[in-house]
N, C-alpha and C. Protein backbone atom coordinates (compact mmCIF):
# COMPACT_ATOMS: atom_id res chain seq x y z
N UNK A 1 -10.80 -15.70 0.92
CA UNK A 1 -10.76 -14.78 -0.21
C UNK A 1 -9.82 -13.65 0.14
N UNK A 2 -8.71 -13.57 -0.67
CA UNK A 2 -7.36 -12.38 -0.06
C UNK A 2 -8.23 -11.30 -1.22
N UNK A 3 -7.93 -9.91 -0.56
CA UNK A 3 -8.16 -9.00 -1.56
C UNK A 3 -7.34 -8.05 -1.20
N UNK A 4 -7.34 -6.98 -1.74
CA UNK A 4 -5.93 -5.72 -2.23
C UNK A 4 -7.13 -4.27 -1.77
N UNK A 5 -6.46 -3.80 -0.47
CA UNK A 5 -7.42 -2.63 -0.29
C UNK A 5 -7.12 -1.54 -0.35
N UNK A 6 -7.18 -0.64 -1.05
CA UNK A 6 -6.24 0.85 -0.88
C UNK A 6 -7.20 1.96 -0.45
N UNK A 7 -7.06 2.54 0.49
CA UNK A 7 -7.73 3.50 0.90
C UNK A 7 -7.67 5.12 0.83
N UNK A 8 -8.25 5.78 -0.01
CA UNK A 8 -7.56 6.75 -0.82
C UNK A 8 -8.50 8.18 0.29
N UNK A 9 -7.94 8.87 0.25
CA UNK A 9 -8.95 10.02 1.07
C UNK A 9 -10.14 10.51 1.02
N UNK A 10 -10.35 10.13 -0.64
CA UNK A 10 -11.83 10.77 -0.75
C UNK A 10 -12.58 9.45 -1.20
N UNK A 11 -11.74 8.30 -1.22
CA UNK A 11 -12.82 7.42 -1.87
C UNK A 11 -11.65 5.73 -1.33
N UNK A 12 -12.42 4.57 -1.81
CA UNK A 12 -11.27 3.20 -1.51
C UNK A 12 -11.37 2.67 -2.66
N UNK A 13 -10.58 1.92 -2.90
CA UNK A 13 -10.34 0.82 -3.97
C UNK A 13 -10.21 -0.68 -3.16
N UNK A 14 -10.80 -1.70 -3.62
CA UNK A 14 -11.11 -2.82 -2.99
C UNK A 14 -10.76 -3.59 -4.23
N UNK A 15 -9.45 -4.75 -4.49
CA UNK A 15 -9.37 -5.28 -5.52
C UNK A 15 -9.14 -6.65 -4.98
N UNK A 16 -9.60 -7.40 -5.97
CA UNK A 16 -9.95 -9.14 -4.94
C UNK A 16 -9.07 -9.46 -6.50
N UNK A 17 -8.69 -11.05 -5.74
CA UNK A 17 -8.46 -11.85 -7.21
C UNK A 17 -9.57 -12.01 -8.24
N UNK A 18 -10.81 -11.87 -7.44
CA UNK A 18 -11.87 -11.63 -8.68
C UNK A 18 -11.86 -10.55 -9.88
N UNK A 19 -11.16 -9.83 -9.55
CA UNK A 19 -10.61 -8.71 -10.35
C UNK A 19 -12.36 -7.34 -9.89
N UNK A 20 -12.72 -7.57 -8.61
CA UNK A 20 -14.15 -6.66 -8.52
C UNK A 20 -13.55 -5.31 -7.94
N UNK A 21 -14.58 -4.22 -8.35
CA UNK A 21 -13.56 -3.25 -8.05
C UNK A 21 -14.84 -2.32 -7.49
N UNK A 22 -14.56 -1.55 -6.44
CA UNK A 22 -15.62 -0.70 -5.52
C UNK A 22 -14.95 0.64 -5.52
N UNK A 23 -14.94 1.79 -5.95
CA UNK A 23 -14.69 2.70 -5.24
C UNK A 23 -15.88 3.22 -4.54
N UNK A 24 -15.67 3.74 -3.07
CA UNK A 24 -16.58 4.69 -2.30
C UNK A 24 -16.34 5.86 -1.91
N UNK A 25 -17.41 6.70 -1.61
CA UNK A 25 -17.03 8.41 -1.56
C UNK A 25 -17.73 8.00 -0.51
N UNK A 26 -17.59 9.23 0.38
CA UNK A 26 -18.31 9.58 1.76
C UNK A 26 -19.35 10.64 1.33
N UNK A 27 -20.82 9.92 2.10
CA UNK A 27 -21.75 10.88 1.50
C UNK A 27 -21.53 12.34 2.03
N UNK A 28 -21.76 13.22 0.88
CA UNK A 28 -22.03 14.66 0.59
C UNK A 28 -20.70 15.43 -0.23
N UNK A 29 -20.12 14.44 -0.49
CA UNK A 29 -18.65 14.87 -1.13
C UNK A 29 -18.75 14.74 -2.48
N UNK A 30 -19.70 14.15 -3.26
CA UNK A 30 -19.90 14.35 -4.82
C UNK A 30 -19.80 15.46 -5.22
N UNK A 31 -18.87 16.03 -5.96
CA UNK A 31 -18.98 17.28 -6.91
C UNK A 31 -18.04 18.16 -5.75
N UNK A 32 -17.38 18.02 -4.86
CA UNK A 32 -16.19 18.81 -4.09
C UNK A 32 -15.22 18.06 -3.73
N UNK A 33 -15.23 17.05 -4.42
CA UNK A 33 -14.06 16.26 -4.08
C UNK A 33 -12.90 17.30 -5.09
N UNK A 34 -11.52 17.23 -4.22
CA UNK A 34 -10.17 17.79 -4.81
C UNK A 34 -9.65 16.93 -5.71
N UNK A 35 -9.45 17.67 -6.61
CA UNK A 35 -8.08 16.62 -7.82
C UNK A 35 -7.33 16.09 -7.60
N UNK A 36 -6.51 14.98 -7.34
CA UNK A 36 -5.74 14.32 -7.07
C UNK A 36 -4.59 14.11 -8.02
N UNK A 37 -3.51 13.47 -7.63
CA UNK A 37 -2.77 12.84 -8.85
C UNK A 37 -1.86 11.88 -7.49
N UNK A 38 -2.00 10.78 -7.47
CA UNK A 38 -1.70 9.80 -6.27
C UNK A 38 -0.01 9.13 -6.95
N UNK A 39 0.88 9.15 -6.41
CA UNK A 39 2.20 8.49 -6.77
C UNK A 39 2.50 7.40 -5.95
N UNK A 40 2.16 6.36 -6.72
CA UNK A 40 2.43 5.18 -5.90
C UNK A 40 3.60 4.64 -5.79
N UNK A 41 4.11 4.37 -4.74
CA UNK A 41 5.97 4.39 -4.41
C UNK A 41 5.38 2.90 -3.76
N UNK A 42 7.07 1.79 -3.79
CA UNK A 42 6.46 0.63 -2.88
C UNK A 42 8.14 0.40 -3.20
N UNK A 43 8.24 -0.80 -2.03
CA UNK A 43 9.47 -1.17 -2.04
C UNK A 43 8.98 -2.94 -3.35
N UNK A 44 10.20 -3.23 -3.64
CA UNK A 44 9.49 -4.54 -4.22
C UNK A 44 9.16 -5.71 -3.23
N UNK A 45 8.32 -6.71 -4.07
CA UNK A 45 7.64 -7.55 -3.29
C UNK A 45 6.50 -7.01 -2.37
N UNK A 46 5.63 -5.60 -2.77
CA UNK A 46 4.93 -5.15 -1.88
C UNK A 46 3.75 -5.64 -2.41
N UNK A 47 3.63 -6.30 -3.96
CA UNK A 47 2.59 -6.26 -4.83
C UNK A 47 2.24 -5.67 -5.65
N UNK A 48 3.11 -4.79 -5.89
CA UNK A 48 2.93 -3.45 -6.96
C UNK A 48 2.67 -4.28 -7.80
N UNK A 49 3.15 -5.03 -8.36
CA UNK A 49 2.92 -5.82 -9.58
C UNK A 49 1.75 -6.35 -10.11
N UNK A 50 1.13 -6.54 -8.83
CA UNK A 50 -0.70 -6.94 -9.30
C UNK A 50 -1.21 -5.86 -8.71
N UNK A 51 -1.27 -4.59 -8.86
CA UNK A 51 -1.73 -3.57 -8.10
C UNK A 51 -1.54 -2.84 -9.95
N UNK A 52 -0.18 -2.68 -10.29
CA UNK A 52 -0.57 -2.12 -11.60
C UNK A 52 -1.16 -2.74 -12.72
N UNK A 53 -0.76 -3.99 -12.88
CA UNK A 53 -1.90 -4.80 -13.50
C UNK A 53 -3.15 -4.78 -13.27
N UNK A 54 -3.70 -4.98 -12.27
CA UNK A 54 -5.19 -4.85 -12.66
C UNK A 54 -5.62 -3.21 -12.58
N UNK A 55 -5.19 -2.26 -12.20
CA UNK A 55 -4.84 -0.90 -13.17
C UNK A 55 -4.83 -0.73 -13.88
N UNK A 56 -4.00 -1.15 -14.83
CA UNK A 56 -3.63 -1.42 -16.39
C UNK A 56 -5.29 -2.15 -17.24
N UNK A 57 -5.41 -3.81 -16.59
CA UNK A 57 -6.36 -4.11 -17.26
C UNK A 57 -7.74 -3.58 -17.34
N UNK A 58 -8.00 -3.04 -15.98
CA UNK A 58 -8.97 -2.25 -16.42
C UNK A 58 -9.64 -0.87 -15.69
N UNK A 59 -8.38 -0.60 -17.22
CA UNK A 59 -8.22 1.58 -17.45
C UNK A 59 -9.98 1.70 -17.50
N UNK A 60 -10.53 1.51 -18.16
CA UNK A 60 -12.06 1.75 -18.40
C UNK A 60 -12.80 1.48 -17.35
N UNK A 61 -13.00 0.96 -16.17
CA UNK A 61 -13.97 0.83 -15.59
C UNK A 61 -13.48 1.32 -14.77
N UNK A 62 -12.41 1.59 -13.91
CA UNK A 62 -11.83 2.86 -13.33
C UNK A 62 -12.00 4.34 -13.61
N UNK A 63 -11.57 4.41 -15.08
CA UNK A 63 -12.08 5.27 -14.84
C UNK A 63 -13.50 6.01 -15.05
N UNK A 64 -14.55 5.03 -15.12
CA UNK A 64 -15.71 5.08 -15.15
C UNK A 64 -16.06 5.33 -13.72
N UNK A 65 -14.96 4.99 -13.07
CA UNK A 65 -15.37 5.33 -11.44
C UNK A 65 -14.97 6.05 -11.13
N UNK A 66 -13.87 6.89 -11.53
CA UNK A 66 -13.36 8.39 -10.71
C UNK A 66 -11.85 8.26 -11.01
N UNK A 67 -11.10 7.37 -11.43
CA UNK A 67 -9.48 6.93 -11.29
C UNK A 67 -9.17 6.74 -13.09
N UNK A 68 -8.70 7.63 -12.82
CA UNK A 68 -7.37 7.26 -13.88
C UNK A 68 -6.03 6.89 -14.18
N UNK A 69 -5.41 5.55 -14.43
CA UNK A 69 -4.01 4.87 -14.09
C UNK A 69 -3.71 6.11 -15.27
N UNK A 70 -2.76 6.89 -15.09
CA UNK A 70 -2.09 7.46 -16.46
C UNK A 70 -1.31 6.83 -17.16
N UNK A 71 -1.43 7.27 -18.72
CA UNK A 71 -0.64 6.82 -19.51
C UNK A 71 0.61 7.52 -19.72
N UNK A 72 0.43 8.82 -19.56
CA UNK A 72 1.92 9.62 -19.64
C UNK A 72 2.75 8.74 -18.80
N UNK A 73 3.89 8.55 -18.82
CA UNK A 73 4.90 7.97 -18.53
C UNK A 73 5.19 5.90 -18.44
N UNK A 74 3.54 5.48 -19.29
CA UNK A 74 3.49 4.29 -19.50
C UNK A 74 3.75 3.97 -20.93
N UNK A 75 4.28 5.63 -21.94
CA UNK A 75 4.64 5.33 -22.74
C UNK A 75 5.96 5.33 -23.10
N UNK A 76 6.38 5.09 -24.60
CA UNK A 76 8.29 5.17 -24.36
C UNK A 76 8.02 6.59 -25.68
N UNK A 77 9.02 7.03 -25.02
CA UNK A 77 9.45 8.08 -26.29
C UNK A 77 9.51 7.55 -27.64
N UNK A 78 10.06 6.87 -27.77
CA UNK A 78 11.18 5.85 -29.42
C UNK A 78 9.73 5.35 -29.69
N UNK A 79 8.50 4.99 -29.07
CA UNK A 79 7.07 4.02 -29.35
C UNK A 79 6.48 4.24 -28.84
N UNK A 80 5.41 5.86 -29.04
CA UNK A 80 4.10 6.16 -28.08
C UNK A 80 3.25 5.28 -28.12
N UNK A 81 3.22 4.15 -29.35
CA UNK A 81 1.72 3.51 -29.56
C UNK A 81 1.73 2.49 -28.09
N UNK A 82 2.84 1.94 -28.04
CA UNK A 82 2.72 0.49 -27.02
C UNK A 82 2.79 1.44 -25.71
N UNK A 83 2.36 0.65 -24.70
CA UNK A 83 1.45 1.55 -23.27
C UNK A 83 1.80 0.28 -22.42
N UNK A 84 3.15 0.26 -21.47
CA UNK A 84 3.48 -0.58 -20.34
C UNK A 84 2.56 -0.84 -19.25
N UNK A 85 2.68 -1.52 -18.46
CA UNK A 85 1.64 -2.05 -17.14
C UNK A 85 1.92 -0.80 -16.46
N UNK A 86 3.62 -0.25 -16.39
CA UNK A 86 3.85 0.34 -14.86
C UNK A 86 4.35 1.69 -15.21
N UNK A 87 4.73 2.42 -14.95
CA UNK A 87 5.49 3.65 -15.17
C UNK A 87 7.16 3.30 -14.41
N UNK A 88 7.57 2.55 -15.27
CA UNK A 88 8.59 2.27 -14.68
C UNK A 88 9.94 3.14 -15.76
N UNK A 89 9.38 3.56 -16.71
CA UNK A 89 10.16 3.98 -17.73
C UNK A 89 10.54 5.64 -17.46
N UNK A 90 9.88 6.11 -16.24
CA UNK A 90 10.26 7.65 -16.07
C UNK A 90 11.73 7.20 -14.87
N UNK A 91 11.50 5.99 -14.17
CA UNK A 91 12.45 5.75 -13.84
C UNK A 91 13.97 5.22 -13.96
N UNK A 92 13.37 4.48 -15.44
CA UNK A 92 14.62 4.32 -16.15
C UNK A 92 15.62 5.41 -16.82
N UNK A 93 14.43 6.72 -17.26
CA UNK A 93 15.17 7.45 -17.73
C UNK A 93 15.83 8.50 -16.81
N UNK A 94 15.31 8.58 -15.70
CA UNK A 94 15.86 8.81 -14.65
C UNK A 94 17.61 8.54 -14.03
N UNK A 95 17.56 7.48 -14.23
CA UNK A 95 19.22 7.03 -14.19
C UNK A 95 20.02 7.35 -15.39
N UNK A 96 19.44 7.29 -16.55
CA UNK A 96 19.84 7.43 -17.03
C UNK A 96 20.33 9.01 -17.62
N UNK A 97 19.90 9.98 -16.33
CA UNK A 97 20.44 11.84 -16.79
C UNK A 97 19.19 12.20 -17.33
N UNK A 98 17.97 11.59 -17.30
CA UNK A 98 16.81 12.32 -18.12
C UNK A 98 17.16 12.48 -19.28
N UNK A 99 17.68 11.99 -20.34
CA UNK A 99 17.37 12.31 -21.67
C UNK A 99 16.04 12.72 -22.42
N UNK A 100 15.14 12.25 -21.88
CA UNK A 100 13.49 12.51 -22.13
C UNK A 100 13.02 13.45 -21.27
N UNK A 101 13.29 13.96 -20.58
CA UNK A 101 12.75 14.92 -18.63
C UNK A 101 11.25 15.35 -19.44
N UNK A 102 11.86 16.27 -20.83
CA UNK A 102 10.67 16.92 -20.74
C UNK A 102 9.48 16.24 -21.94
N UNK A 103 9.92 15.33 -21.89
CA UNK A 103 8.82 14.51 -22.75
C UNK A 103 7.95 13.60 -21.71
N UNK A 104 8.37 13.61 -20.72
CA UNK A 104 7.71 12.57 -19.95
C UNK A 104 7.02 13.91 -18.85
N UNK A 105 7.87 14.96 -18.69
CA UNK A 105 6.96 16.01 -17.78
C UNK A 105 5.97 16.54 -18.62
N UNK A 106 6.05 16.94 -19.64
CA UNK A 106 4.96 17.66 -20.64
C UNK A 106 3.88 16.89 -21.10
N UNK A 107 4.37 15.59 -20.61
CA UNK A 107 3.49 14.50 -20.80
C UNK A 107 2.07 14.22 -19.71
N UNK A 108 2.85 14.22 -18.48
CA UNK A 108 1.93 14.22 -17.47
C UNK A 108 1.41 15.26 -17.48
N UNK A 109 2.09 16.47 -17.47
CA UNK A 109 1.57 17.90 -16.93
C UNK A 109 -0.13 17.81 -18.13
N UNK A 110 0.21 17.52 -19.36
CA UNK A 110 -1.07 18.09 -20.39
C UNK A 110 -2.25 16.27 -19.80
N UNK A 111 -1.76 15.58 -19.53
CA UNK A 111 -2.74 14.55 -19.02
C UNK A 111 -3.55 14.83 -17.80
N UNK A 112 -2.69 15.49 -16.97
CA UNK A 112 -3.15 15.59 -15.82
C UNK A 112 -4.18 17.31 -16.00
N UNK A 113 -3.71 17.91 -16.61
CA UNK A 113 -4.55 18.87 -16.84
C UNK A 113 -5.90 18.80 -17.76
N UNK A 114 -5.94 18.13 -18.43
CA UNK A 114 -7.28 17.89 -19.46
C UNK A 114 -7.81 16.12 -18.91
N UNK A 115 -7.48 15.53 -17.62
CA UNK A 115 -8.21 14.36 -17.50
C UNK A 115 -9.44 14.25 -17.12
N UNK A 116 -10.09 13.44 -17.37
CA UNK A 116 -11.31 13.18 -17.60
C UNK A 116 -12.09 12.92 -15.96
N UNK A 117 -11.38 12.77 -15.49
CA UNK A 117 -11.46 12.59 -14.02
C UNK A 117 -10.96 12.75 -12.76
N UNK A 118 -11.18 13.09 -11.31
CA UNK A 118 -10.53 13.50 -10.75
C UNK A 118 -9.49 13.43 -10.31
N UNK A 119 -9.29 12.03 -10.17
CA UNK A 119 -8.14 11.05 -9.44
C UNK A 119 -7.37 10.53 -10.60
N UNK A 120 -6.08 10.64 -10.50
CA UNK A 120 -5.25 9.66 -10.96
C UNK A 120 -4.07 9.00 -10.62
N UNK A 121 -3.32 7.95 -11.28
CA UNK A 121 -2.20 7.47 -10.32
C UNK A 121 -1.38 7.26 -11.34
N UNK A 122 -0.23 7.35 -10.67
CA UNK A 122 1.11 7.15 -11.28
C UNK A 122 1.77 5.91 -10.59
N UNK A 123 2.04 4.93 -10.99
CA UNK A 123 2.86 3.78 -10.20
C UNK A 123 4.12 3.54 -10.48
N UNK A 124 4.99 2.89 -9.67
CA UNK A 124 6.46 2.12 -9.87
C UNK A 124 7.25 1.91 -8.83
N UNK A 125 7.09 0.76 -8.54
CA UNK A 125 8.04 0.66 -7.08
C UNK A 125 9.40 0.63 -7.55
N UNK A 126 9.56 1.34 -8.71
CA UNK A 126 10.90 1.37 -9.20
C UNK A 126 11.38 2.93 -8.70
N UNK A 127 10.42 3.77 -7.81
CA UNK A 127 10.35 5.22 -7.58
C UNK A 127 11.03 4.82 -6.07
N UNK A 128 11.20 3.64 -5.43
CA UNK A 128 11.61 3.50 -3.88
C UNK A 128 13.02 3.96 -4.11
N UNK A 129 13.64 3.45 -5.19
CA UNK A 129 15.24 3.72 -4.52
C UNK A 129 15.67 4.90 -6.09
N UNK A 130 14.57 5.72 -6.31
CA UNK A 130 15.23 7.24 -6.99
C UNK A 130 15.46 7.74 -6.21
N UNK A 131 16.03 8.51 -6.97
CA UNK A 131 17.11 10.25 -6.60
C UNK A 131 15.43 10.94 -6.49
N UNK A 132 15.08 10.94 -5.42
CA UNK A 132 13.32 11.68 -4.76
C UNK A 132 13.89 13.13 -5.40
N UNK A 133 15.03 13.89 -5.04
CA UNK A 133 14.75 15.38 -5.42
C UNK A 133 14.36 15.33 -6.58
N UNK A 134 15.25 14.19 -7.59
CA UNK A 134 14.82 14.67 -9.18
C UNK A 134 13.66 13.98 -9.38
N UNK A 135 13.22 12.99 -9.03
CA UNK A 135 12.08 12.64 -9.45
C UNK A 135 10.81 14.06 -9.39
N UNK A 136 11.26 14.80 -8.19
CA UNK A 136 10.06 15.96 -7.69
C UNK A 136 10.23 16.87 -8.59
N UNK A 137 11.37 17.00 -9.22
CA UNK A 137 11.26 18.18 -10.17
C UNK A 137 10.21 17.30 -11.60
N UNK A 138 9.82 16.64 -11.63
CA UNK A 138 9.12 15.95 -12.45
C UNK A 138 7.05 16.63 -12.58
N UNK A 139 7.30 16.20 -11.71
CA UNK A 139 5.82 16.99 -10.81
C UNK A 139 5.60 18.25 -10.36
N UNK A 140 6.56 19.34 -10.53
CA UNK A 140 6.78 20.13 -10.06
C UNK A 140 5.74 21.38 -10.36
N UNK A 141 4.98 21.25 -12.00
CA UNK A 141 4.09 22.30 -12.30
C UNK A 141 2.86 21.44 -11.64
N UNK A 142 3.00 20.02 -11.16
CA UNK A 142 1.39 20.37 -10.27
C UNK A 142 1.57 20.80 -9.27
N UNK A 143 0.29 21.49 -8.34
CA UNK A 143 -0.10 21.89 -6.97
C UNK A 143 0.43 21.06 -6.06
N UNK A 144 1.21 20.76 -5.24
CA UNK A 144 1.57 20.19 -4.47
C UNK A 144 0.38 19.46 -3.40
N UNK A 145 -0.63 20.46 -3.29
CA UNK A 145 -1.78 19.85 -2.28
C UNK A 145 -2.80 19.07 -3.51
N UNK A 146 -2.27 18.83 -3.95
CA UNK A 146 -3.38 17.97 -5.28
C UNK A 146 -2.40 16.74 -5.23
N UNK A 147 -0.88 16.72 -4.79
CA UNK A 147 0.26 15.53 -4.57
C UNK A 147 -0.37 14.57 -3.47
N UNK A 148 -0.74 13.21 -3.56
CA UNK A 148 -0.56 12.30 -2.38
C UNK A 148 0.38 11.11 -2.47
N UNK A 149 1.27 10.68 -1.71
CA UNK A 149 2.14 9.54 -2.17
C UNK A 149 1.64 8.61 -1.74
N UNK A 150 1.14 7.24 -2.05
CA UNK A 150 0.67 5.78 -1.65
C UNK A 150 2.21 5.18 -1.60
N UNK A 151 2.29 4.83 -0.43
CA UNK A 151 3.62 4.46 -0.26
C UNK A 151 3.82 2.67 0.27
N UNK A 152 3.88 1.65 -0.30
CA UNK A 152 3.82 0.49 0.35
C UNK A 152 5.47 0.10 0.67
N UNK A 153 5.23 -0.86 1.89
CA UNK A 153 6.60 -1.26 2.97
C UNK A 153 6.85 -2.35 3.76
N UNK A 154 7.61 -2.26 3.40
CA UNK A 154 7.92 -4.32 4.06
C UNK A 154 8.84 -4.65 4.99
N UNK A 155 8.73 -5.23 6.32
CA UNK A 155 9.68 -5.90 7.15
C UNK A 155 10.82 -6.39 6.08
N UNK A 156 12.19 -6.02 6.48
CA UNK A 156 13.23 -6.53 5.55
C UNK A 156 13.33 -7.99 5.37
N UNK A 157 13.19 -8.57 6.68
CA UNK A 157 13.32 -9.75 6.90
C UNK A 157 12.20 -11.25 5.59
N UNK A 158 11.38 -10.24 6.06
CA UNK A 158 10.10 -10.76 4.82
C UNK A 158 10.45 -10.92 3.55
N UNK A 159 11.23 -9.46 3.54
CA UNK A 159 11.29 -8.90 1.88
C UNK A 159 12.39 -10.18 1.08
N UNK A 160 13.24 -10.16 2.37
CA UNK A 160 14.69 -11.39 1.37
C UNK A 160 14.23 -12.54 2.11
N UNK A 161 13.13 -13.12 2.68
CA UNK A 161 12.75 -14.05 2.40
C UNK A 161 11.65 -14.92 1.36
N UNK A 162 10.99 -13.30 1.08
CA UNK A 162 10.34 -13.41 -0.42
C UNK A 162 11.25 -13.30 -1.61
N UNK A 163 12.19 -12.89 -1.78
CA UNK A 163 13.25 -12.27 -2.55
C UNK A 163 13.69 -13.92 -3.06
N UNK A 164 14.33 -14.73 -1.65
CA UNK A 164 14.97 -15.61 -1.90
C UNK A 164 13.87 -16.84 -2.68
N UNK A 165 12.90 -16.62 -2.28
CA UNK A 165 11.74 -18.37 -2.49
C UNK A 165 11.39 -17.67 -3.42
N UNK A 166 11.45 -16.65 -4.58
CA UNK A 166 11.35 -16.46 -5.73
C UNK A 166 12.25 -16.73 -6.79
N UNK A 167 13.85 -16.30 -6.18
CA UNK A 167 14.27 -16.61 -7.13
C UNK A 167 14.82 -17.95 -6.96
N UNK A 168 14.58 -19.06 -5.54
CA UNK A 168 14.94 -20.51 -5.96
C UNK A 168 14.45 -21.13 -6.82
């Protein structure tokens, strides 16, 4: 049985192909745990891909547990209604000069301030090969000690040998 373990500071996430999901706190930390807002960075082929998916599929019982995948930046400007797997679209607009900067910052900033819960995450292993300064001006009205980056990383060698037996 392979499962997906992320170990977050105040609590873990344990995700199996069963799709079962555990978060744990360390006893006496209920009700002082710090706010979070977690940025998940990965190179590709790390798994991000089933890491935001089952994120995505299930927003509700997460955050029934303490985690919230955000939607700010899983939406598009041009179509708030439709809501992507990944936040890959702050990175698109990213290359592209920010045309949106402050629709996608004003976005997070009012999510992250009125969320329902402590923890939340932002994903896109499309964040490995940004321009990091501008991405930070993105985040910049949160607290920095409320910032943690989940950062996943791969032997190169691995990576273009997964790279290659994908795309044969």
């Amino acid at each position: 049985r392979r499962s997906i373990r992320w170990r977050a500071g105040q609590g873990s996430l344990y995700l199996t192909r069963e799709r079962t999901l555990l978060i744990g706190r360390a006893g006496g930390l209920e009700g002082r745990i710090k706010p979070m807002l977690w940025l998940h960075f990965g190179m590709p082929k790390t798994g991000t891909t089933a890491l935001q998916s089952f994120l995505s599929d299930n927003h509700g019982a997460l955050q029934g547990s303490g985690l919230l995948f955000m939607e700010a930046g899983r939406r598009l400007p041009t179509n708030p209604r439709r809501i992507a797997t990944s936040h890959h679209q702050i990175f698109f607009d990213l290359v592209k000069g920010w045309p949106n900067f402050e629709f996608y910052r004003d976005a997070i900033l009012e999510e992250y301030k009125n969320r329902p819960v402590e923890n939340c995450v932002i994903s896109s292993e499309m964040f490995f090969s940004a321009r990091h300064e501008e991405l930070a001006q993105l985040f910049k009205a949160i607290p920095t000690d409320e910032i943690r980056i989940l950062f996943y990383c791969r032997r190169y060698d691995d990576y273009f040998e997964a790279e290659y037996k994908q795309s044969a």
